[in-house]
C-alpha atoms as a PDB file:
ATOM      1  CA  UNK A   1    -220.425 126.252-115.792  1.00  0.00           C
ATOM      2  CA  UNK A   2    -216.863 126.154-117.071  1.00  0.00           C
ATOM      3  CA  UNK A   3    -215.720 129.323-119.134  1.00  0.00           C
ATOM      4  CA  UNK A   4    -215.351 129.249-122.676  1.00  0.00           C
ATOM      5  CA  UNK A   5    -212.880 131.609-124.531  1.00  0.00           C
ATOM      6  CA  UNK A   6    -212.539 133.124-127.572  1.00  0.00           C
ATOM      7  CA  UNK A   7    -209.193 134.174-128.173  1.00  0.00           C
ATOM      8  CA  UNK A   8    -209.120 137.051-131.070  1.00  0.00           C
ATOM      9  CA  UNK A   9    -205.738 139.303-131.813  1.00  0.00           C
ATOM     10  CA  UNK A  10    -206.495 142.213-129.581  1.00  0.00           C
ATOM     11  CA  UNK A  11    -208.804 140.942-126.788  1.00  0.00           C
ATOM     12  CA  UNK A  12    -211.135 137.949-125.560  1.00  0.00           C
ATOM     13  CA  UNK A  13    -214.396 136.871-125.268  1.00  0.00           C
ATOM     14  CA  UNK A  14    -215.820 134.507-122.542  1.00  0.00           C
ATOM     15  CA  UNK A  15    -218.828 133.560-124.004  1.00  0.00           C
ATOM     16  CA  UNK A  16    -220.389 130.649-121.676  1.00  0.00           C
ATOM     17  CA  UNK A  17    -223.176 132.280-120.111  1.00  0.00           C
ATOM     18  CA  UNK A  18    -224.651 134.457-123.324  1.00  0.00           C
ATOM     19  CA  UNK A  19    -227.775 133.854-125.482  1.00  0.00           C
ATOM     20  CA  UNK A  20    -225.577 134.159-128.651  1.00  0.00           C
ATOM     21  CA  UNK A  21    -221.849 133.076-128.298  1.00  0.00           C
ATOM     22  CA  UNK A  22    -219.317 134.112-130.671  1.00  0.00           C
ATOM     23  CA  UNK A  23    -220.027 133.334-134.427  1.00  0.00           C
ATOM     24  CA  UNK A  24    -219.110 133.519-137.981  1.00  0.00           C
ATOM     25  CA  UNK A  25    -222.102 135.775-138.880  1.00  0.00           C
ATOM     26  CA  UNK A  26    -220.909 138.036-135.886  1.00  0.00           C
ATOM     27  CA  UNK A  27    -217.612 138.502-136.746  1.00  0.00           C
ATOM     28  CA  UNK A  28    -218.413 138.997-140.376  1.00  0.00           C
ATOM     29  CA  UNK A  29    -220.606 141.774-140.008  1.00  0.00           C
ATOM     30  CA  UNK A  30    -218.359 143.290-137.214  1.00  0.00           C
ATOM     31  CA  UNK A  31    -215.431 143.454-140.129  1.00  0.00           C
ATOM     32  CA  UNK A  32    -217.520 144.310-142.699  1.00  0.00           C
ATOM     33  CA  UNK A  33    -219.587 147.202-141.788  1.00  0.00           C
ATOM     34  CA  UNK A  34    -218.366 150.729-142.370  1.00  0.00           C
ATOM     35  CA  UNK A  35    -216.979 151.747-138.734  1.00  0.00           C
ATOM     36  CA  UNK A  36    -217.498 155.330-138.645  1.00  0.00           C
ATOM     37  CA  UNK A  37    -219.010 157.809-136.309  1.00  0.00           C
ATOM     38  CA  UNK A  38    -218.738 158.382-132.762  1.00  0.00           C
ATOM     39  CA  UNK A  39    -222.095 157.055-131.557  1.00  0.00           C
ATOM     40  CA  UNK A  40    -222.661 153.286-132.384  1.00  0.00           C
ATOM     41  CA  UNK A  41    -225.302 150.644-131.284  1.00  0.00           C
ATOM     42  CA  UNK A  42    -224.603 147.235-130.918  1.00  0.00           C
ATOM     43  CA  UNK A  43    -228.371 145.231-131.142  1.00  0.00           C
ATOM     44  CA  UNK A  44    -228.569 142.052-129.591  1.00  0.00           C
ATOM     45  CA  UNK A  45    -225.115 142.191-128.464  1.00  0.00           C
ATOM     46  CA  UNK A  46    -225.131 138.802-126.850  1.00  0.00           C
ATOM     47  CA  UNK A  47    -221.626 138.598-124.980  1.00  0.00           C
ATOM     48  CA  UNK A  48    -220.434 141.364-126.889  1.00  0.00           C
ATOM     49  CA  UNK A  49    -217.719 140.806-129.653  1.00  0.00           C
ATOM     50  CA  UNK A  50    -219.178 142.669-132.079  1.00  0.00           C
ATOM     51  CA  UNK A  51    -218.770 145.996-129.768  1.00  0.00           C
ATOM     52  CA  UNK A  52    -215.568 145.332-129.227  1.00  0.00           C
ATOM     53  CA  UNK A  53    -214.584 145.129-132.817  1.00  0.00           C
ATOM     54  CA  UNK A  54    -216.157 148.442-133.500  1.00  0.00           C
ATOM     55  CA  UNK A  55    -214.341 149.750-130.667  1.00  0.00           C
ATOM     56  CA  UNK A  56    -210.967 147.952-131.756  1.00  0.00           C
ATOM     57  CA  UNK A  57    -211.458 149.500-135.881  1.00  0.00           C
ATOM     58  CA  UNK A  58    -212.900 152.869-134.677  1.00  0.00           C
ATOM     59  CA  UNK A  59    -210.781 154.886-131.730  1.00  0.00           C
ATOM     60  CA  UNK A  60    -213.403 157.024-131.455  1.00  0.00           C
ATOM     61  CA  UNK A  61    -216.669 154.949-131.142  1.00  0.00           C
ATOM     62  CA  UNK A  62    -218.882 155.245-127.828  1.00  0.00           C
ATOM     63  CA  UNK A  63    -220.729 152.121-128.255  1.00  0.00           C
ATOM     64  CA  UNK A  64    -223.844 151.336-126.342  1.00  0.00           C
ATOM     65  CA  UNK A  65    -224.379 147.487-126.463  1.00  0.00           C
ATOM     66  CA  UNK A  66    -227.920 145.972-125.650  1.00  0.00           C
ATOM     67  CA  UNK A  67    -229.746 142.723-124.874  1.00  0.00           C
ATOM     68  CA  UNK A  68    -232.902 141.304-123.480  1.00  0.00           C
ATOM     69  CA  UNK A  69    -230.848 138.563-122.105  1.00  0.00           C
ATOM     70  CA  UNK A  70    -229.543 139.325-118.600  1.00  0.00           C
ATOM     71  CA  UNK A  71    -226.667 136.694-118.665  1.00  0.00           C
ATOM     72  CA  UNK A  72    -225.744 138.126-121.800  1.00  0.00           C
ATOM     73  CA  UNK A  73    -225.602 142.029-120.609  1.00  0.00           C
ATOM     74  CA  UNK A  74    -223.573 140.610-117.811  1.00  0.00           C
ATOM     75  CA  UNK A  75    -221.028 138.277-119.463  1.00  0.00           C
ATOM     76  CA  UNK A  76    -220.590 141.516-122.079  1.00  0.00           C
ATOM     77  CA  UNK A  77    -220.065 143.871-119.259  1.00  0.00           C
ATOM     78  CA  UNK A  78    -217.340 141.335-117.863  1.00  0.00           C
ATOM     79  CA  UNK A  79    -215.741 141.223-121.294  1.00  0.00           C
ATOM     80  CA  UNK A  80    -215.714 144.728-121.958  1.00  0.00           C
ATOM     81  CA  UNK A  81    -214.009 145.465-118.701  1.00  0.00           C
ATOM     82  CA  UNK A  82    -211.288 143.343-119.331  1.00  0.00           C
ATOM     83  CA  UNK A  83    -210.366 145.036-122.901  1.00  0.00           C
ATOM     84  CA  UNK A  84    -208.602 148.158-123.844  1.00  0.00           C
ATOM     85  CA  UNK A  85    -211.695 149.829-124.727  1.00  0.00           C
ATOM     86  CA  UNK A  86    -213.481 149.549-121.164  1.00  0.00           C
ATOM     87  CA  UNK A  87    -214.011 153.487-121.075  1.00  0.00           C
ATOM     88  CA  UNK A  88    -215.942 153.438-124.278  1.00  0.00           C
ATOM     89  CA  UNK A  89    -218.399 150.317-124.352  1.00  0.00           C
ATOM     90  CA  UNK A  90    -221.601 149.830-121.918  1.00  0.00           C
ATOM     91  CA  UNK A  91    -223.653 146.780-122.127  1.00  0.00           C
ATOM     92  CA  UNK A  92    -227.209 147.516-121.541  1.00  0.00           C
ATOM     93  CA  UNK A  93    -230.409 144.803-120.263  1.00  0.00           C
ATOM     94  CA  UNK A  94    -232.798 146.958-122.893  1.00  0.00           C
ATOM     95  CA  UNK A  95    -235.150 146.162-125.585  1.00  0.00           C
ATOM     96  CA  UNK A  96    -234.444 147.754-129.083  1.00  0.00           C
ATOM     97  CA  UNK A  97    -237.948 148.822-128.941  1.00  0.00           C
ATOM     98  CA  UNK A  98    -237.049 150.955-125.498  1.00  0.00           C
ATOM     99  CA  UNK A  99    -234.367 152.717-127.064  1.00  0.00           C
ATOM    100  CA  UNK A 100    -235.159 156.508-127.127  1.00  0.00           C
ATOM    101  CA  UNK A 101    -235.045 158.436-130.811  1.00  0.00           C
ATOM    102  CA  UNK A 102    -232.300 161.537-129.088  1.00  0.00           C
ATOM    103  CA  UNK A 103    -229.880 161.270-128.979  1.00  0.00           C
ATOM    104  CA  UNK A 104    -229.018 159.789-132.088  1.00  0.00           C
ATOM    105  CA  UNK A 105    -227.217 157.292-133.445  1.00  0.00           C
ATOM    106  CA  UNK A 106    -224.040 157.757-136.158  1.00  0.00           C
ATOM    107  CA  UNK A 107    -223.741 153.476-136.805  1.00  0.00           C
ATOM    108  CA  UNK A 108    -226.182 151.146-136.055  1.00  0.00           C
ATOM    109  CA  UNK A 109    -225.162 147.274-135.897  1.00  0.00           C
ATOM    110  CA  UNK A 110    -226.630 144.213-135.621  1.00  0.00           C
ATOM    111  CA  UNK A 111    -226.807 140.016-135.953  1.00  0.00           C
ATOM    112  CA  UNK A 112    -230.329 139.677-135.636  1.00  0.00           C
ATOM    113  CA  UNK A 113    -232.352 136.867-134.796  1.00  0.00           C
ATOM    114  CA  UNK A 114    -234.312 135.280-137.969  1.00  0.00           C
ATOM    115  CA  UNK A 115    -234.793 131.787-136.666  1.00  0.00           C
ATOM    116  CA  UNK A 116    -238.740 131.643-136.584  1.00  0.00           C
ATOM    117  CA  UNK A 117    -239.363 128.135-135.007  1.00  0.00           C
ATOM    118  CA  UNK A 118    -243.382 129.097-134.188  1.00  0.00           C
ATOM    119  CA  UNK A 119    -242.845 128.404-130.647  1.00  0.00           C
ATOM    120  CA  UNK A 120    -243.513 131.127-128.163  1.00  0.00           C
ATOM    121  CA  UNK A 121    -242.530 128.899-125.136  1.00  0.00           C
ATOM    122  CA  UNK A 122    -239.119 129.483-125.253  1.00  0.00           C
ATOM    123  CA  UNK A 123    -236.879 127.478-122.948  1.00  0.00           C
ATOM    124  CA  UNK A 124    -233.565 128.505-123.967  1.00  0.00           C
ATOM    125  CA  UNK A 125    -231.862 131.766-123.996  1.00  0.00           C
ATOM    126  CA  UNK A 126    -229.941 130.609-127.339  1.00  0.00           C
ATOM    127  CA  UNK A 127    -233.791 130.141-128.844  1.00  0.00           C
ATOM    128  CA  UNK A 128    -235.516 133.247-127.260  1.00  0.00           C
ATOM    129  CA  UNK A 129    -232.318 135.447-128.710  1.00  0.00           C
ATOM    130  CA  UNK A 130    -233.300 133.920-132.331  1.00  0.00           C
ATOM    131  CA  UNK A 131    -236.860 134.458-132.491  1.00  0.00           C
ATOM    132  CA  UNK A 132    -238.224 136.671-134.348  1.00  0.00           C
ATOM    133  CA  UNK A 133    -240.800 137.927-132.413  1.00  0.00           C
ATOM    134  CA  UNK A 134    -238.044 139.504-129.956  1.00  0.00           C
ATOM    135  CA  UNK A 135    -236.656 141.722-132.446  1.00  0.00           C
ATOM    136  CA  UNK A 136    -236.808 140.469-136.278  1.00  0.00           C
ATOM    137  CA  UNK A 137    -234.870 141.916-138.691  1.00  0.00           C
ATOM    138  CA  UNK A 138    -237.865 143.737-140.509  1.00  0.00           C
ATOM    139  CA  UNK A 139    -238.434 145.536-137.182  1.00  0.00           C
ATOM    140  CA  UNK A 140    -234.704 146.764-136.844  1.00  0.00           C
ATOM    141  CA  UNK A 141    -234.863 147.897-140.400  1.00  0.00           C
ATOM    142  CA  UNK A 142    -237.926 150.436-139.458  1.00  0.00           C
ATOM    143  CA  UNK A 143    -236.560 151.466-136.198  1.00  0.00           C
ATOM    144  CA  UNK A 144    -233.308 151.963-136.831  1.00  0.00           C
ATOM    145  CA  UNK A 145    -234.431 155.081-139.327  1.00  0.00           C
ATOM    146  CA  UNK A 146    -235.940 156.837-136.394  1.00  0.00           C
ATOM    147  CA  UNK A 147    -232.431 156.177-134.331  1.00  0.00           C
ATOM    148  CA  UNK A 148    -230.258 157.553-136.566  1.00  0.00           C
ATOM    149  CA  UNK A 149    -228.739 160.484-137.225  1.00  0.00           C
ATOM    150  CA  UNK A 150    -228.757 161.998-141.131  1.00  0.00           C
ATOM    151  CA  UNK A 151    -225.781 160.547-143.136  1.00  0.00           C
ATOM    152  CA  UNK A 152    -225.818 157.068-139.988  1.00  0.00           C
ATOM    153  CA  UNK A 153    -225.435 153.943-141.214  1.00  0.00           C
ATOM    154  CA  UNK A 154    -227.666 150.307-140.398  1.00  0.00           C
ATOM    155  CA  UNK A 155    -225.510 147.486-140.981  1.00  0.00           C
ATOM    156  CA  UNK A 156    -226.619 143.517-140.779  1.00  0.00           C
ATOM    157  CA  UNK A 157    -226.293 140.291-141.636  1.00  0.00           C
ATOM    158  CA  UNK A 158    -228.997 137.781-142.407  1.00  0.00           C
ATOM    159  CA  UNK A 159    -230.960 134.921-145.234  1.00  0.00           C
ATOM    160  CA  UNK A 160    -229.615 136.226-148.514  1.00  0.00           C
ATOM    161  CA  UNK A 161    -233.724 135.469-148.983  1.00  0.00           C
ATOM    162  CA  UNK A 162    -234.308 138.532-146.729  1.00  0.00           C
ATOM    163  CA  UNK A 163    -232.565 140.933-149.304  1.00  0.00           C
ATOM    164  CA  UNK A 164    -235.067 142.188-151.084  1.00  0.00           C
ATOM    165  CA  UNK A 165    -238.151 142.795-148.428  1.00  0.00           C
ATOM    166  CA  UNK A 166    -235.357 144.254-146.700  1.00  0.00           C
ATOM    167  CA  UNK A 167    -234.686 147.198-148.708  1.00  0.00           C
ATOM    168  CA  UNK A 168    -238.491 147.992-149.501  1.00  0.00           C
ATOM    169  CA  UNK A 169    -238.453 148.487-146.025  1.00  0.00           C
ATOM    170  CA  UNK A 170    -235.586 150.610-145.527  1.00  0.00           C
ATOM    171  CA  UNK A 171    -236.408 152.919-149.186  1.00  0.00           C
ATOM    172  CA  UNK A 172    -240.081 152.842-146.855  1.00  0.00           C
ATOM    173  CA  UNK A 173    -238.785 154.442-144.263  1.00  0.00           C
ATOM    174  CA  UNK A 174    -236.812 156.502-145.983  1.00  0.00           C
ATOM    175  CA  UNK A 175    -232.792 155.213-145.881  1.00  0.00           C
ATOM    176  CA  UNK A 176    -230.905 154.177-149.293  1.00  0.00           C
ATOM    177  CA  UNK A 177    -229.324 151.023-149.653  1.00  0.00           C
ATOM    178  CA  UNK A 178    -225.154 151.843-149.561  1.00  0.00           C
ATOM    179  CA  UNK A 179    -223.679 148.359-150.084  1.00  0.00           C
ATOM    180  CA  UNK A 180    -224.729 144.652-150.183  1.00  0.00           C
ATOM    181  CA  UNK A 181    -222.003 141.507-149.782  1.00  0.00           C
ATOM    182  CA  UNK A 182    -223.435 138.365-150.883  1.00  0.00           C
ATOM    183  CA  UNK A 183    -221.414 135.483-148.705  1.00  0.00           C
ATOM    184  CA  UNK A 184    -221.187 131.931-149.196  1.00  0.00           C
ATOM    185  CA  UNK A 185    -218.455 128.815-147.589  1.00  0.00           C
ATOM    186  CA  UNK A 186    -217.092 127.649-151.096  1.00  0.00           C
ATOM    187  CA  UNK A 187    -216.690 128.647-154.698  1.00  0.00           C
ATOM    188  CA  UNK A 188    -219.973 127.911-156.493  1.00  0.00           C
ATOM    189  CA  UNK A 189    -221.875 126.883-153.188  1.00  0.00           C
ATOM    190  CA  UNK A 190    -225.015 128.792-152.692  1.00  0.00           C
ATOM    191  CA  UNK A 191    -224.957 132.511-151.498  1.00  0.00           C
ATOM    192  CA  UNK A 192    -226.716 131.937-148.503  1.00  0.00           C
ATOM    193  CA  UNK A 193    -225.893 135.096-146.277  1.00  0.00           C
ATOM    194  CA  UNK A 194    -225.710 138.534-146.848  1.00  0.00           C
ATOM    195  CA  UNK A 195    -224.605 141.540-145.516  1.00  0.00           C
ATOM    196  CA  UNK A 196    -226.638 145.195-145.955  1.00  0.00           C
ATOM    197  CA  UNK A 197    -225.499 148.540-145.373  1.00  0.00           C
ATOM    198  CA  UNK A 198    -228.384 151.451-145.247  1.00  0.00           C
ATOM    199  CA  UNK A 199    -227.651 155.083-145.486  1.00  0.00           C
ATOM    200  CA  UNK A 200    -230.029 157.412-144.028  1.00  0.00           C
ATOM    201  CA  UNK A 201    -229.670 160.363-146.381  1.00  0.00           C
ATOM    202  CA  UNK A 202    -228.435 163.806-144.884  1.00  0.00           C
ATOM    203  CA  UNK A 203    -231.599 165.208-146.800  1.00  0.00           C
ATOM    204  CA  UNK A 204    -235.002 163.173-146.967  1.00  0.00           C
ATOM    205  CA  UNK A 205    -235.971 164.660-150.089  1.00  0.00           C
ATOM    206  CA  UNK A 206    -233.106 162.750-152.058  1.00  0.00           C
ATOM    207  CA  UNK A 207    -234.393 159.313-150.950  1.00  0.00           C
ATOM    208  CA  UNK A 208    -236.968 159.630-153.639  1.00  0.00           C
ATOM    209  CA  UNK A 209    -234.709 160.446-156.546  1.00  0.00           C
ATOM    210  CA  UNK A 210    -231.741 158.972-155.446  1.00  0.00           C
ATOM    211  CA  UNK A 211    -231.340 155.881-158.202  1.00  0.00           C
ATOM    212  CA  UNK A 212    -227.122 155.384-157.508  1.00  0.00           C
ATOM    213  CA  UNK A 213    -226.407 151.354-157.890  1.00  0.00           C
ATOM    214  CA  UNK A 214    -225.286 149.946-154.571  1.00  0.00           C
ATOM    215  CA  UNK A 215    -221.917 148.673-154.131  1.00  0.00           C
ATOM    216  CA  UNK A 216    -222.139 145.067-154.500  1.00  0.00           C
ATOM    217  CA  UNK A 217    -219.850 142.415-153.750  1.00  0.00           C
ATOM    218  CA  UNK A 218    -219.560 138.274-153.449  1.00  0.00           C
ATOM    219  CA  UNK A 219    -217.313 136.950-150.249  1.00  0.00           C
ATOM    220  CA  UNK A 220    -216.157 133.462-150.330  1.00  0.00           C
ATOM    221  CA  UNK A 221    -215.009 132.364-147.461  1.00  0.00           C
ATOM    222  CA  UNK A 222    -213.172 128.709-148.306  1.00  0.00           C
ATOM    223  CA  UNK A 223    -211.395 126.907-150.705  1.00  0.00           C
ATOM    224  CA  UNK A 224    -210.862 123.649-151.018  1.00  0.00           C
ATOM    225  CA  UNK A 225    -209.982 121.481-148.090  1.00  0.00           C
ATOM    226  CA  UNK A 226    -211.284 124.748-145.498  1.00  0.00           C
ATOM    227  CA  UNK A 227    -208.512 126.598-146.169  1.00  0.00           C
ATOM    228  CA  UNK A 228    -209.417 130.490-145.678  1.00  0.00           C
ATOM    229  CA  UNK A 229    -209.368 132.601-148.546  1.00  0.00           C
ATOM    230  CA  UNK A 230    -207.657 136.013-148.979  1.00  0.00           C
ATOM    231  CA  UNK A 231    -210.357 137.820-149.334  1.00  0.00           C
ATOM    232  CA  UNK A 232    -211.839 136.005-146.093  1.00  0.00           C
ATOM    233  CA  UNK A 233    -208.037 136.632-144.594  1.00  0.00           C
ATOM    234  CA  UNK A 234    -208.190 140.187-145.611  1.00  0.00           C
ATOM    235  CA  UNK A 235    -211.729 140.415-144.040  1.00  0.00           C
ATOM    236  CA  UNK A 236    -211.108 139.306-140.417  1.00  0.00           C
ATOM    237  CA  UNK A 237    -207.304 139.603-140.688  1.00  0.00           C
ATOM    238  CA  UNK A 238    -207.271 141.759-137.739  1.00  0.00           C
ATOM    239  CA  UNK A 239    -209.295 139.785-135.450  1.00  0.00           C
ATOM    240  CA  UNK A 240    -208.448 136.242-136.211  1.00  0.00           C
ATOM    241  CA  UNK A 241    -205.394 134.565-134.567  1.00  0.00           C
ATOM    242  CA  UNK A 242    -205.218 132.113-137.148  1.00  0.00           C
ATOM    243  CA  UNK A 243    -205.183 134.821-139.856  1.00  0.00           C
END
């Protein structure tokens, strides 16, 4: 199979062999979410861009990157080794499910599948990475609570329909909603993405009586004729060679 490469600022991706190649959704979420903390887990890290972007934003970051695909652990092992941040990523074959609750985790990151097609004869890695019933974004929402450490962060992207049975899970399970980003391609096309940020509070207790307003926000990501916009250039400016 010839190699495919995706050429950002600061490193590369090959991204031939992987369940998930690079993507729009990836790279948004990988810009977007708050990159703080020195423990971070990359879910579903398919050939591993989103890793490297928290390693590029956050000097510090140890970032433990897993997938049930082997290809994909492989081809993000590959890519990792040939970036600056080598000494600070690991790509893991694991399920999310396997992952143990100590040590915890300071950032928690993920594109998750959502793609329900009803099929569970799946003959493609692409469709077995974006089925549900591998790891659906309900179940990272619950699991992710028990993962991280008081004051971590779980930050996503998926159906702006998701939104709201989203957070009942995450107030559930005891983590506040921090900040939502609706996204859509063009000015007064349909929001159909968005992007959620869940704080799990340094005290329990507060979850209950904590009533603060998320931060909200609306990304558009073209104007007319595909041009980028600036808020889209100011987004991914650091990643992006066209940018």
């Amino acid at each position: 199979m010839k190699e495919r490469l995706f050429r950002f600022k600061h490193f590369e991706v090959s991204h031939s062999r992987s369940a998930m190649p690079v993507g729009v959704d990836g790279v948004l979420v990988g810009a977007w979410a708050t990159a703080e903390g020195r423990r971070v887990l990359d879910v579903g890290t398919g050939c591993g861009v989103i890793a490297m972007m928290i390693a590029q934003r956050n000097g510090k970051a140890i970032v433990d990157a897993i997938d049930i695909d082997e290809s994909s652990v492989e081809e993000a092992r590959e890519n990792f080794l040939r970036s600056q941040w080598d000494d600070r990523l690991s790509a893991k074959l694991v399920s999310f499910s396997e992952v143990p609750s100590l040590p915890g985790y300071d950032l928690i990151i993920s594109n998750p599948p959502y793609f329900d097609s009803g099929i569970r004869e799946l003959d493609t890695a692409r469709k077995k990475a974006r089925h549900v019933g591998e790891l659906s974004p309900e179940i990272l929402v619950e699991k992710a609570s028990h993962l991280l450490n008081p004051g971590g962060l779980l930050s996503l992207i998926v159906p702006s329909g998701m939104k709201d049975s989203l957070c009942g899970i995450a107030k559930k399970s005891g983590m506040v909603v921090e900040r939502v980003c609706y996204v859509r391609n063009h000015e007064g096309g349909q929001e159909k993405r968005v992007m959620l940020e869940f704080r799990k509070p340094l005290c329990l207790e507060k979850v209950a009586t904590d009533d603060m307003a998320a931060e909200e926000s609306h990304l558009t990501m073209f104007e007319t004729g595909n041009i980028p916009t600036s808020e889209y250039r100011a987004l991914c400016g650091d990643f992006y060679l066209k940018f």
